[in-house]
Protein backbone atom coordinates (compact mmCIF):
# COMPACT_ATOMS: atom_id res chain seq x y z
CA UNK A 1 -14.41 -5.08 -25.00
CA UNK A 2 -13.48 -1.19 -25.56
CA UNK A 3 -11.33 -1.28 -28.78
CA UNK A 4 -10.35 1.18 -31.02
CA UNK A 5 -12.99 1.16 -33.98
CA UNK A 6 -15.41 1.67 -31.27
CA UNK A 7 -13.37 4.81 -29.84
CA UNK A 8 -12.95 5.97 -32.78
CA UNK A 9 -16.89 5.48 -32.94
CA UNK A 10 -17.69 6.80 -30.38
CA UNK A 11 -15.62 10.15 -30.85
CA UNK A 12 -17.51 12.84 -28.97
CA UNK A 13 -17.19 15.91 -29.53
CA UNK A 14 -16.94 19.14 -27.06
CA UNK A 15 -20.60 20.38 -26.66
CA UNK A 16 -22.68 17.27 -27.56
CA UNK A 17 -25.27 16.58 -24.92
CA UNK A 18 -25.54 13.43 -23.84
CA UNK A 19 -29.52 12.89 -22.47
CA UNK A 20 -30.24 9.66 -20.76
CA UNK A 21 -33.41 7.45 -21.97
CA UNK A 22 -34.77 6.42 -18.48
CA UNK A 23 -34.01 9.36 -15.96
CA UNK A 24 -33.58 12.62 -18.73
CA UNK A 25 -30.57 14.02 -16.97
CA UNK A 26 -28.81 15.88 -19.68
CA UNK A 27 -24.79 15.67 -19.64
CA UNK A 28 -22.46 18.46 -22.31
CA UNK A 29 -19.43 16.52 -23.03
CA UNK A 30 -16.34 18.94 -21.97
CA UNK A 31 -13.47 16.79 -23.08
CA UNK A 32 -11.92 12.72 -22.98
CA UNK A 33 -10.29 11.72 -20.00
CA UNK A 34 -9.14 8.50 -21.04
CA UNK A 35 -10.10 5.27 -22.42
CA UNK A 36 -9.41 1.19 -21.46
CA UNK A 37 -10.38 -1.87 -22.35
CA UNK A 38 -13.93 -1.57 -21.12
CA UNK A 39 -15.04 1.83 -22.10
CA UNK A 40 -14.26 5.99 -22.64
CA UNK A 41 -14.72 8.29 -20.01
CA UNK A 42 -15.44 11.64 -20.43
CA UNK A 43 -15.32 15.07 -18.54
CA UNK A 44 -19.31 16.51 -18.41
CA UNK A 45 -20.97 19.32 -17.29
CA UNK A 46 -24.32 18.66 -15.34
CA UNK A 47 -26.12 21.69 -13.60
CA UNK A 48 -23.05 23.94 -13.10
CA UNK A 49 -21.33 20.56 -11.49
CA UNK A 50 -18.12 18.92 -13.51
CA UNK A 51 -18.94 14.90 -13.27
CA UNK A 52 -16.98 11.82 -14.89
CA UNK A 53 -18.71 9.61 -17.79
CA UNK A 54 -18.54 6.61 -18.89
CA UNK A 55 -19.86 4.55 -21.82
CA UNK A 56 -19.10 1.28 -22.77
CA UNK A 57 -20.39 -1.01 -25.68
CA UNK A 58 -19.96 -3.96 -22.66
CA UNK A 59 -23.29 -3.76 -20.05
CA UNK A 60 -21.67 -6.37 -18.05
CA UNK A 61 -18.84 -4.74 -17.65
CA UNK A 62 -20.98 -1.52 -16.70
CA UNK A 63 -23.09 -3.33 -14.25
CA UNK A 64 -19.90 -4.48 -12.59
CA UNK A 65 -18.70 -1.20 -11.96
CA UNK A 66 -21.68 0.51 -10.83
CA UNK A 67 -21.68 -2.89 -8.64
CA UNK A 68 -18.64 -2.18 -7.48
CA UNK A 69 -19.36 1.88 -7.01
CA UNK A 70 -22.52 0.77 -5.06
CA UNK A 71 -20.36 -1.48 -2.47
CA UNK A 72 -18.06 1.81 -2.05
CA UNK A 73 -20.36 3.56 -0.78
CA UNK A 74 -21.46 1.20 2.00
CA UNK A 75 -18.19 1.26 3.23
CA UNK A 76 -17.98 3.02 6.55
CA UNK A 77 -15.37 5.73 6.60
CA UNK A 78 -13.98 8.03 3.88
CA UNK A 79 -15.20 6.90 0.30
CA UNK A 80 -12.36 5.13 -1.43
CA UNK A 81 -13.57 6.04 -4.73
CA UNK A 82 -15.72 8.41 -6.69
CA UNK A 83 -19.43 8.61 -5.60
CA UNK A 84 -22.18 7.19 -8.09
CA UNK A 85 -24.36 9.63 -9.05
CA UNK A 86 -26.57 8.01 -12.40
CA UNK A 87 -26.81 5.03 -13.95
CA UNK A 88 -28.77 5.25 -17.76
CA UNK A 89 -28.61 5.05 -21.47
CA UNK A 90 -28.05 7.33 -24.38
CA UNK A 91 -30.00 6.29 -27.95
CA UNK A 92 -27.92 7.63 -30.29
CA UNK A 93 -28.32 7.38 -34.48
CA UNK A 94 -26.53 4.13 -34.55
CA UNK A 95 -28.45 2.63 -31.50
CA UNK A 96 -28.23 2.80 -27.85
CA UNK A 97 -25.12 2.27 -25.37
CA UNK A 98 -25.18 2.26 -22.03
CA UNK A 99 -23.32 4.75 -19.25
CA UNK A 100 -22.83 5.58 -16.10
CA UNK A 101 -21.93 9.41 -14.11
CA UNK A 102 -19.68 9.75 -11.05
CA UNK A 103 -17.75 12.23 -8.88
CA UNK A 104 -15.10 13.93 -11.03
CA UNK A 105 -11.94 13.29 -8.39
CA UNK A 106 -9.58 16.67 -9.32
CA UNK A 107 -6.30 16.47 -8.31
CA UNK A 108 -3.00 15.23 -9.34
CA UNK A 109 -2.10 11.67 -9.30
CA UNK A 110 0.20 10.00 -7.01
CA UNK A 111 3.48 10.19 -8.67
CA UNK A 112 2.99 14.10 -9.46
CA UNK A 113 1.84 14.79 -6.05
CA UNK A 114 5.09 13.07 -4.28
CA UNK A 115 7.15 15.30 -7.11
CA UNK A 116 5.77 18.30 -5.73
CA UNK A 117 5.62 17.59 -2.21
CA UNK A 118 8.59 15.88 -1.56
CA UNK A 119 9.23 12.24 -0.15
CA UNK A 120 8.54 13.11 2.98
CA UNK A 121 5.02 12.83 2.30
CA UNK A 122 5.40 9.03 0.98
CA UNK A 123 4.34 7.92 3.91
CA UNK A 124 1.45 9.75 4.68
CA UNK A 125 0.06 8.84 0.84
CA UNK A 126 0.91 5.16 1.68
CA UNK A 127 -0.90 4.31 4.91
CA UNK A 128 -4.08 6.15 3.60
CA UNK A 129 -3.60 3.77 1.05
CA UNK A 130 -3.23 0.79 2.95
CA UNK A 131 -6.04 1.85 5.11
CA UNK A 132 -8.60 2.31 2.35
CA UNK A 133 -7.50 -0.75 1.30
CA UNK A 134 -8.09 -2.54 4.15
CA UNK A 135 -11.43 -1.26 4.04
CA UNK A 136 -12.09 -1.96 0.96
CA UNK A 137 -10.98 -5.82 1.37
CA UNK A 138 -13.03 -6.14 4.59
CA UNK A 139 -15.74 -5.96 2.12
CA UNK A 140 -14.84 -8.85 0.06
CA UNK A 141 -13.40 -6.70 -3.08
CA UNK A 142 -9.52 -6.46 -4.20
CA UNK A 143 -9.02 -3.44 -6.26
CA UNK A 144 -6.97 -5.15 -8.97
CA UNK A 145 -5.38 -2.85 -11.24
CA UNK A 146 -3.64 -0.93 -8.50
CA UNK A 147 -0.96 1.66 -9.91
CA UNK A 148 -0.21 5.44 -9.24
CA UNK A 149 -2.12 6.40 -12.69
CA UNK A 150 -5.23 5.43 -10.79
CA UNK A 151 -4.31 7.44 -7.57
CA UNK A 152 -5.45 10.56 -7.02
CA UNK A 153 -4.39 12.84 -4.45
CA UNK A 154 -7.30 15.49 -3.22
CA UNK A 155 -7.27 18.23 -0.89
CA UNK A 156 -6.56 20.42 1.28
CA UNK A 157 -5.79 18.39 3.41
CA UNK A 158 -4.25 15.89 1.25
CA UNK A 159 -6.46 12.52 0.97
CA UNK A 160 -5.53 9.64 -1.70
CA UNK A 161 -8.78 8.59 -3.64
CA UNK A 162 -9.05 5.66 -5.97
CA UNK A 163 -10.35 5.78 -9.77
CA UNK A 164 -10.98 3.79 -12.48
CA UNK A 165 -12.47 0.70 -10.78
CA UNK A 166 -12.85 -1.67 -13.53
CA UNK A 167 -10.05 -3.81 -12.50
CA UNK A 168 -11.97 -4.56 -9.10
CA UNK A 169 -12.70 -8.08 -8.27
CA UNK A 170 -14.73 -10.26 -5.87
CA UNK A 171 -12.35 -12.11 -3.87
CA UNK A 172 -11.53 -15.55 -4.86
CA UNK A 173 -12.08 -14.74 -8.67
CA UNK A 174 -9.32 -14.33 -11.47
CA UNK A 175 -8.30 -10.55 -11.22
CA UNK A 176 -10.10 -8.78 -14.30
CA UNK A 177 -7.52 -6.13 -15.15
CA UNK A 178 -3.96 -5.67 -14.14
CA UNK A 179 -0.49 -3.41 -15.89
CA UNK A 180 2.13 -5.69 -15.96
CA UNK A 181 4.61 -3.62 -13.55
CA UNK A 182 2.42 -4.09 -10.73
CA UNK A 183 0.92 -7.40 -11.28
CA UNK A 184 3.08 -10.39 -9.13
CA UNK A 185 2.04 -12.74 -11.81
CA UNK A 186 3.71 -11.18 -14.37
CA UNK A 187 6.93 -11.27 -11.82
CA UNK A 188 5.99 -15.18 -11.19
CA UNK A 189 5.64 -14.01 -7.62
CA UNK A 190 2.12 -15.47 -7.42
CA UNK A 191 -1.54 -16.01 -9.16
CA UNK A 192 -3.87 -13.56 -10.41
CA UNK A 193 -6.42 -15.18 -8.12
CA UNK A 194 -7.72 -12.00 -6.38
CA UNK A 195 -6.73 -11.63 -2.41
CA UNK A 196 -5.36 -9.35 -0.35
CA UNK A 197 -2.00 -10.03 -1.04
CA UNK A 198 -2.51 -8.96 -4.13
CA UNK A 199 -2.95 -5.49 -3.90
CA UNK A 200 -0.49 -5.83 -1.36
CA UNK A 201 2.20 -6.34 -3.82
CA UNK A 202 0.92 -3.76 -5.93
CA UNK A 203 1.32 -1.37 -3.23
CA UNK A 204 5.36 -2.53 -3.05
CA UNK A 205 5.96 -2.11 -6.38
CA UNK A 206 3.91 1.76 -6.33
CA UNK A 207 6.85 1.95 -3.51
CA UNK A 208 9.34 0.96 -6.01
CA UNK A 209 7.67 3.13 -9.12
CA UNK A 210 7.92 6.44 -7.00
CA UNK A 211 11.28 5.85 -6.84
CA UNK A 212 11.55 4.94 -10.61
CA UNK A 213 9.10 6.63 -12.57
CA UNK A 214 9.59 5.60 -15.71
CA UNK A 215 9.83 2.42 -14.00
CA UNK A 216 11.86 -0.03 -15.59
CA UNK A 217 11.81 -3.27 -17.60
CA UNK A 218 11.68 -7.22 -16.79
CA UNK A 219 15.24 -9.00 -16.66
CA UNK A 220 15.51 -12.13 -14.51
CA UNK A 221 11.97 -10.98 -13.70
CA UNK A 222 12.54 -12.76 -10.28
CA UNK A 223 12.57 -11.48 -6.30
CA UNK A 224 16.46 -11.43 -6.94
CA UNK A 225 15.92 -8.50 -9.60
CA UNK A 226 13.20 -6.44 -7.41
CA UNK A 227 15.52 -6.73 -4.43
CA UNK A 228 18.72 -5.69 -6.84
CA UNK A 229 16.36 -2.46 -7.83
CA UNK A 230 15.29 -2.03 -4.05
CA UNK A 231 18.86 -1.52 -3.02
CA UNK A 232 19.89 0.86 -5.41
CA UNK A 233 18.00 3.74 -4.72
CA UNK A 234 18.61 5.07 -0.96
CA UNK A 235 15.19 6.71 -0.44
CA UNK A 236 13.68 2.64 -0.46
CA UNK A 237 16.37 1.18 1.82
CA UNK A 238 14.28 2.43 4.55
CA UNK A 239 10.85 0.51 3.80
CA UNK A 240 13.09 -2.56 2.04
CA UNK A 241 11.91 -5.14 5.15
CA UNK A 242 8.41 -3.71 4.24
CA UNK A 243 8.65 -4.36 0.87
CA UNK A 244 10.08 -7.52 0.51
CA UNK A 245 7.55 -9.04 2.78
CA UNK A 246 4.35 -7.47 0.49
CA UNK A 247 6.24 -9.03 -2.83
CA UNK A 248 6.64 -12.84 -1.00
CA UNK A 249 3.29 -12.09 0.14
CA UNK A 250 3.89 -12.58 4.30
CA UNK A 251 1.15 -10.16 5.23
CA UNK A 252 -2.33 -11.30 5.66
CA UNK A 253 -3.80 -8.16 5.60
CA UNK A 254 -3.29 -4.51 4.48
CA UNK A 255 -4.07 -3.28 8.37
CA UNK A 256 -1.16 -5.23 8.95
CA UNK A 257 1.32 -4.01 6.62
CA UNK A 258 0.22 -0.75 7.83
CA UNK A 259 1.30 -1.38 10.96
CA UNK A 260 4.68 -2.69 9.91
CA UNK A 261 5.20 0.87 7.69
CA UNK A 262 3.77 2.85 11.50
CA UNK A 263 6.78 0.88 13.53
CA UNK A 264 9.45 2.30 11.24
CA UNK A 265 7.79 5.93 12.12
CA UNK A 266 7.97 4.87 15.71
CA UNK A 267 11.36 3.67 15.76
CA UNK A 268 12.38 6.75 14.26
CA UNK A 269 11.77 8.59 17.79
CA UNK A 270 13.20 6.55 20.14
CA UNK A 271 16.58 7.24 18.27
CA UNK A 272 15.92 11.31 18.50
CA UNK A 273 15.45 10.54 22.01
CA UNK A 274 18.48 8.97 22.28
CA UNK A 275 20.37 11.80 20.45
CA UNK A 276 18.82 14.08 22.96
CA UNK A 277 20.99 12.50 26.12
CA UNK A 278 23.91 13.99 25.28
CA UNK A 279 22.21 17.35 25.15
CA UNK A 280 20.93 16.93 28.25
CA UNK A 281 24.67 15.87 29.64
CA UNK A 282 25.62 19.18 27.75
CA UNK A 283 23.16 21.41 29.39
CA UNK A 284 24.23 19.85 32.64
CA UNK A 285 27.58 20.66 32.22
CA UNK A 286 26.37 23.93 31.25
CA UNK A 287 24.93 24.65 34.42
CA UNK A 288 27.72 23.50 36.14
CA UNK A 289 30.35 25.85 34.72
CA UNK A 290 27.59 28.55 35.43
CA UNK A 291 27.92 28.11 39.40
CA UNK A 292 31.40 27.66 39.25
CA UNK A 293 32.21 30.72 37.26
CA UNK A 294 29.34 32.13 39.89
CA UNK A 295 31.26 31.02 43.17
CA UNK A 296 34.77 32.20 41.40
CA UNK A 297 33.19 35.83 41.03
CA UNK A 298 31.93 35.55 44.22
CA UNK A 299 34.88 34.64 45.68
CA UNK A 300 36.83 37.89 43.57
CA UNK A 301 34.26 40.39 44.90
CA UNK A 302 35.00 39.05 48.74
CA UNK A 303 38.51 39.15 47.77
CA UNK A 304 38.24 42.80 46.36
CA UNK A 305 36.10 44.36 48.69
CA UNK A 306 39.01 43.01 51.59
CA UNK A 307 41.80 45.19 49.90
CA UNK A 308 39.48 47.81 48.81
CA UNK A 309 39.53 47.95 53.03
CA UNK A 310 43.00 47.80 53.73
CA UNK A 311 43.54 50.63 51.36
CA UNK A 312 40.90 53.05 52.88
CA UNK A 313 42.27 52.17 56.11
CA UNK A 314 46.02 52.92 54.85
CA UNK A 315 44.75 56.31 53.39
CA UNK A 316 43.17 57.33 56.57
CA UNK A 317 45.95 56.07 58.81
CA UNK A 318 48.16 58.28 56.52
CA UNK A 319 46.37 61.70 56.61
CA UNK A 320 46.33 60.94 60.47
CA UNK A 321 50.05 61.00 60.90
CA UNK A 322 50.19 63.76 58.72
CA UNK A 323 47.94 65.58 60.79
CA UNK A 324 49.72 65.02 64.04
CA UNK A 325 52.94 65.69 62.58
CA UNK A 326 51.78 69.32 61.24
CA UNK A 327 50.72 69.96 64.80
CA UNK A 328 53.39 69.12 66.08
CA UNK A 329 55.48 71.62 63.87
C-alpha cells in the first residue's frame, strides 16, 4: 500500500519525463494531483495533450484498476469514468514501478459545481449519477468509495464523470476502499459486502453532504441521527422519502431510485397545473366584465344618439316657428 515514505519517494518533480519500458511513450510531469492508499497521481503532458498518471509500488492494485478502466469502456452509453489510454513501466535509479495514463477529467467537483450553480441543478447532477450508476452495476461492478471529491462535473453541457476508481469492486466482494461519511457500515446501516445498495447509500448521504459541506460528525451514529440531520435543513425535506429509503437500503436498483427522484419532478407539475385553474376562472371573469362593459357602452351610444335626435329635431322645430312668426310680422 501507498504510504508516505514511498510519497515522499517518489517526489516528482515539475519537468521530469517519465518514459515507459515496453511502449516508449514519454510523459513531463506538470504537477501532483493527489495521492491514496494505492498510489500518486500526477498531471502529465503527452504530445500537446494534458493526461492523468498514476504509479503505484502495488501491481495488483494497478491491474485492478486498469481492470476496472477496461470494463468502463465496454459500457454502452456515456463513459462513466476517464478513458485508458497506456498501461507500462518506468525503470527508475532505485528500480522499476509500474503506472498507468488516463483522460485528465477538468472540471470542478460536485460540491463546487452545485455552489456555483445553484440547487436547482441538484437534481440534474443526481440522476446522471444514478444513471451511470446503474450502468455501471449492470456490469457487475459497485463503485465503492463514492463521495463528491471523486465527482467531477464536465461541460458544456454539464455531465457528472467519475474518478479515482480504486475503490471499485466486483460485486459480492468486501468493498476495497470507502470514507467513513459515506460508508453505511460505518453508520451500522449495513455490510461492506459490495451491492447496489451500497452505492445507493452513498448517493443519500452525497444528498446530505451538499447540504452540509463540511459535513458533520458521528453521534448516536444511527438512522435516528441521519433523519434528525435530514430534517433540519429545508433544501433536503423535499428528497427526505428518497433518502431514507437509499440509507435502509429498500431500492434494488439505482434505475429505480432514479425513478423515485423523476416522480417528485413530476408531481411538481400537476400542482402548477392546479395553480393555473384559478387563472383560468380569472381570465374568464375577465372576459366577462369585457362584454358587459361592451353591451353597457353599447347600450349609452343607443341611448345618446336618441337624444342627440330629439335635440336636432327641437332646434329645427324652433327656427321653424321663428320663421313663420317673422312672416307673419
Amino acid at each position: 500500500m501507498m504510504n508516505h515514505s514511498l510519497k515522499s519517494q517518489f517526489k516528482i518533480n515539475q519537468g521530469t519525463v517519465i518514459e515507459g519500458k515496453w511502449h516508449h511513450n514519454r510523459y513531463t510531469i506538470v504537477k501532483e494531483l493527489g495521492y491514496g492508499a494505492n498510489g500518486i497521481v500526477y498531471l502529465a503532458q503527452c504530445r500537446n495533450q494534458q493526461v492523468a498518471l498514476k504509479m503505484s509500488d502495488n501491481g495488483m492494485s494497478i491491474t485492478s484498476e486498469v481492470n476496472v478502466l477496461k470494463s468502463f469502456a465496454k459500457v454502452q452509453g456515456d463513459c462513466l469514468g476517464p478513458s485508458l489510454l497506456d498501461v507500462d513501466d518506468w525503470i527508475y535509479k532505485q528500480g522499476q514501478i509500474s503506472f498507468y495514463v488516463m483522460e485528465y477529467i477538468q472540471g470542478p467537483d460536485l460540491l463546487s459545481f452545485i455552489q456555483q450553480k445553484g440547487p436547482s441543478w441538484i437534481e440534474v447532477v443526481i440522476l446522471q449519477l444514478l444513471n451511470n450508476l446503474h450502468r455501471l452495476h449492470q456490469n457487475g461492478w459497485v463503485f465503492g468509495d463514492l463521495k463528491p471529491d471523486n465527482l467531477i462535473v464536465t461541460g458544456p453541457p454539464p455531465r457528472i464523470r467519475c474518478i479515482d476508481v480504486g475503490g471499485t469492486t466486483i460485486q459480492g466482494r468486501a468493498i476495497k476502499e470507502f470514507t467513513e461519511f459515506f460508508d453505511r457500515g460505518y453508520w451500522g446501516l449495513g455490510t461492506r459486502k459490495a451491492d447496489p445498495g451500497y452505492d445507493l447509500f452513498a448517493v443519500a448521504m452525497i444528498l446530505i453532504n451538499i447540504a452540509y459541506p463540511k459535513r458533520f460528525n458521528k453521534t448516536s451514529g444511527d438512522l435516528k441521527q441521519l433523519i434528525f440531520m435530514v430534517r433540519q435543513k429545508k433544501e433536503l425535506q423535499k428528497y427526505e422519502g428518497v433518502i431514507l429509503n437509499a440509507l435502509q437500503g429498500k431500492y434494488h436498483s439505482a434505475e429505480e431510485m432514479r425513478n423515485s427522484l423523476l416522480q417528485l419532478n413530476q408531481a411538481r407539475p400537476q400542482s402548477k397545473a392546479t395553480n393555473r385553474a384559478p387563472n383560468s376562472n380569472q381570465n374568464q371573469a375577465r372576459t366577462n366584465r369585457i362584454v358587459v362593459s361592451r353591451q353597457t357602452h353599447l347600450k349609452k351610444k343607443k341611448r345618446g344618439g336618441f337624444l342627440e335626435t330629439f335635440f336636432i329635431f327641437l332646434i329645427i322645430s324652433l327656427l321653424y316657428i321663428f320663421y313663420i312668426y317673422g312672416q307673419l310680422v
